[in-house]
C-alpha atoms as a PDB file:
ATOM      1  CA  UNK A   1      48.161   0.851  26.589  1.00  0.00           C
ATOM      2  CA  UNK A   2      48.843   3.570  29.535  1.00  0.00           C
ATOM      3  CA  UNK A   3      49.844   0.674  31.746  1.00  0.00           C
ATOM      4  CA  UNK A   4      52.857   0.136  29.395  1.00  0.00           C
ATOM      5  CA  UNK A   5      54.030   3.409  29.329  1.00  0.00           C
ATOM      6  CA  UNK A   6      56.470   3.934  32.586  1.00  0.00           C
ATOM      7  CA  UNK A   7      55.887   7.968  32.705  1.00  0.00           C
ATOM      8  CA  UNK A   8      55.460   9.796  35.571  1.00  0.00           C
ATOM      9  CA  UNK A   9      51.826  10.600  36.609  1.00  0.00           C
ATOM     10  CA  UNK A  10      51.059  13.828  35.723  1.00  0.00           C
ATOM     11  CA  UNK A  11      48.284  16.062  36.511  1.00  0.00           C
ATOM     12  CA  UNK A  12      46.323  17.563  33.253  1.00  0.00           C
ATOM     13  CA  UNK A  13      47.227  20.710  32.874  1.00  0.00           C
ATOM     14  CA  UNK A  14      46.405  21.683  29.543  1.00  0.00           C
ATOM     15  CA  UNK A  15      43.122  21.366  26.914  1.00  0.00           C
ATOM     16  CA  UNK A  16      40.429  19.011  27.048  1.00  0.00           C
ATOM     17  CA  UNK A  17      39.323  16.632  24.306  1.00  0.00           C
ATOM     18  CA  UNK A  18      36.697  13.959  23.812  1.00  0.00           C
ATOM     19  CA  UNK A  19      38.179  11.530  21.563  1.00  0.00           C
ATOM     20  CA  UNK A  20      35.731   8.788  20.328  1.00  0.00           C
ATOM     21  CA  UNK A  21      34.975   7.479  16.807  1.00  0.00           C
ATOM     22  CA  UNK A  22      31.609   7.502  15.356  1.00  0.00           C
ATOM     23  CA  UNK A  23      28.926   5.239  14.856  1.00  0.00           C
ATOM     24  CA  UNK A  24      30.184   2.730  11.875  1.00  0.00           C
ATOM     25  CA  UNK A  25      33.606   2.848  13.048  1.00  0.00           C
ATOM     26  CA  UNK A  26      35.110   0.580  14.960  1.00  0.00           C
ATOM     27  CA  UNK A  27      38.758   1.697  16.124  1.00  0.00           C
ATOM     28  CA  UNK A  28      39.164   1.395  19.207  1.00  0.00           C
ATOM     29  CA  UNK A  29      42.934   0.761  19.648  1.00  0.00           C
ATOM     30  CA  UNK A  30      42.935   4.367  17.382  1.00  0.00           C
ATOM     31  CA  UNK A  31      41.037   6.576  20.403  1.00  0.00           C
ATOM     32  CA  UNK A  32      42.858   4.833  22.899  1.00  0.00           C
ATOM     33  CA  UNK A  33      46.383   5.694  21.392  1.00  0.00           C
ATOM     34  CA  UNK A  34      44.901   9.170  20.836  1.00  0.00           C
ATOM     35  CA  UNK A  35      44.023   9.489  24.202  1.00  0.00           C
ATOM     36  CA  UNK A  36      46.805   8.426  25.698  1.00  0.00           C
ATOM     37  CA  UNK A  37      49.118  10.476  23.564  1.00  0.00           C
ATOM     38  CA  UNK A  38      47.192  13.262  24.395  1.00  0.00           C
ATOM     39  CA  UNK A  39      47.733  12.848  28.010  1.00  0.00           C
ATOM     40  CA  UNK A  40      51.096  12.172  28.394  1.00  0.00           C
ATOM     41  CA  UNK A  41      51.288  15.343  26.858  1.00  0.00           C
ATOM     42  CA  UNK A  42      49.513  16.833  29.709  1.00  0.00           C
ATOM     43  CA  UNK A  43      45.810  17.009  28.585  1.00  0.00           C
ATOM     44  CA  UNK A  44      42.633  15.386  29.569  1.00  0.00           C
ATOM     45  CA  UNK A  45      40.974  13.023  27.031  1.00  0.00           C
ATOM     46  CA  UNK A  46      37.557  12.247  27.703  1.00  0.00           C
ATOM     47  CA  UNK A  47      37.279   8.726  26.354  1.00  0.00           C
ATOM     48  CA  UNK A  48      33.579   7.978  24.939  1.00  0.00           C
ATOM     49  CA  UNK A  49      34.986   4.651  22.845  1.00  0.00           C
ATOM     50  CA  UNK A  50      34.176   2.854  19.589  1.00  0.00           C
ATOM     51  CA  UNK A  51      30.796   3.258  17.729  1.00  0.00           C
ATOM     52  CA  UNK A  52      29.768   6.736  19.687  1.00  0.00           C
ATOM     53  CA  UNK A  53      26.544   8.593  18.294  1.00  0.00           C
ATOM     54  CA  UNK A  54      27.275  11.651  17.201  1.00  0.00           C
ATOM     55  CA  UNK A  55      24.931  12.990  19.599  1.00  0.00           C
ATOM     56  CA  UNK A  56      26.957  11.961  22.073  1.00  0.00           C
ATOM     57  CA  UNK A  57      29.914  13.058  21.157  1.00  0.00           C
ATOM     58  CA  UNK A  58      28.419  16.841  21.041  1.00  0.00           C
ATOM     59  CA  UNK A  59      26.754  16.163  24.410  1.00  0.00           C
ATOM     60  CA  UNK A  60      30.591  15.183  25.865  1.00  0.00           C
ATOM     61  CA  UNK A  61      31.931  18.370  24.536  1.00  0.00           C
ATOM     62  CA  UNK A  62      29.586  20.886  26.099  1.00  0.00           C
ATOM     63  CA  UNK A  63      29.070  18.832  29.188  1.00  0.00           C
ATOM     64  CA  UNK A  64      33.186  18.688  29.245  1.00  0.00           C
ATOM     65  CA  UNK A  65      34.012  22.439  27.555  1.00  0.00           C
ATOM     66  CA  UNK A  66      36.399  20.868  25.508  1.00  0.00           C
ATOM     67  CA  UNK A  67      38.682  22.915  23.540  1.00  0.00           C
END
């Protein structure tokens, strides 16, 4: 998906996210729109995937200090 958009590379300068979907949930192509939304906004998107534990979702966060 990022390959096909033909923006300009740009630095993150903004908030932090972890985008992921939980265990039992399988949408992938969702997060990855997400994230890539997010960034050509400007942010950084932390990227955990499909079928995370919520665990490690909270884990990302702190380790991360997402906003």
């Amino acid at each position: 998906m990022r390959a096909l958009v033909r923006a300009p590379a740009v630095e993150p300068r903004g908030s932090t996210v972890v985008v992921g979907s939980v265990a039992g949930d399988a949408h992938e192509l969702g997060v990855q729109i997400v994230a890539a939304l997010f960034e050509l906004q400007g942010g950084r998107a932390i990227v955990l995937g499909a079928e995370t534990p919520i665990e490690d979702l909270v884990q990302a966060v702190q380790h991360f200090q997402a906003d």
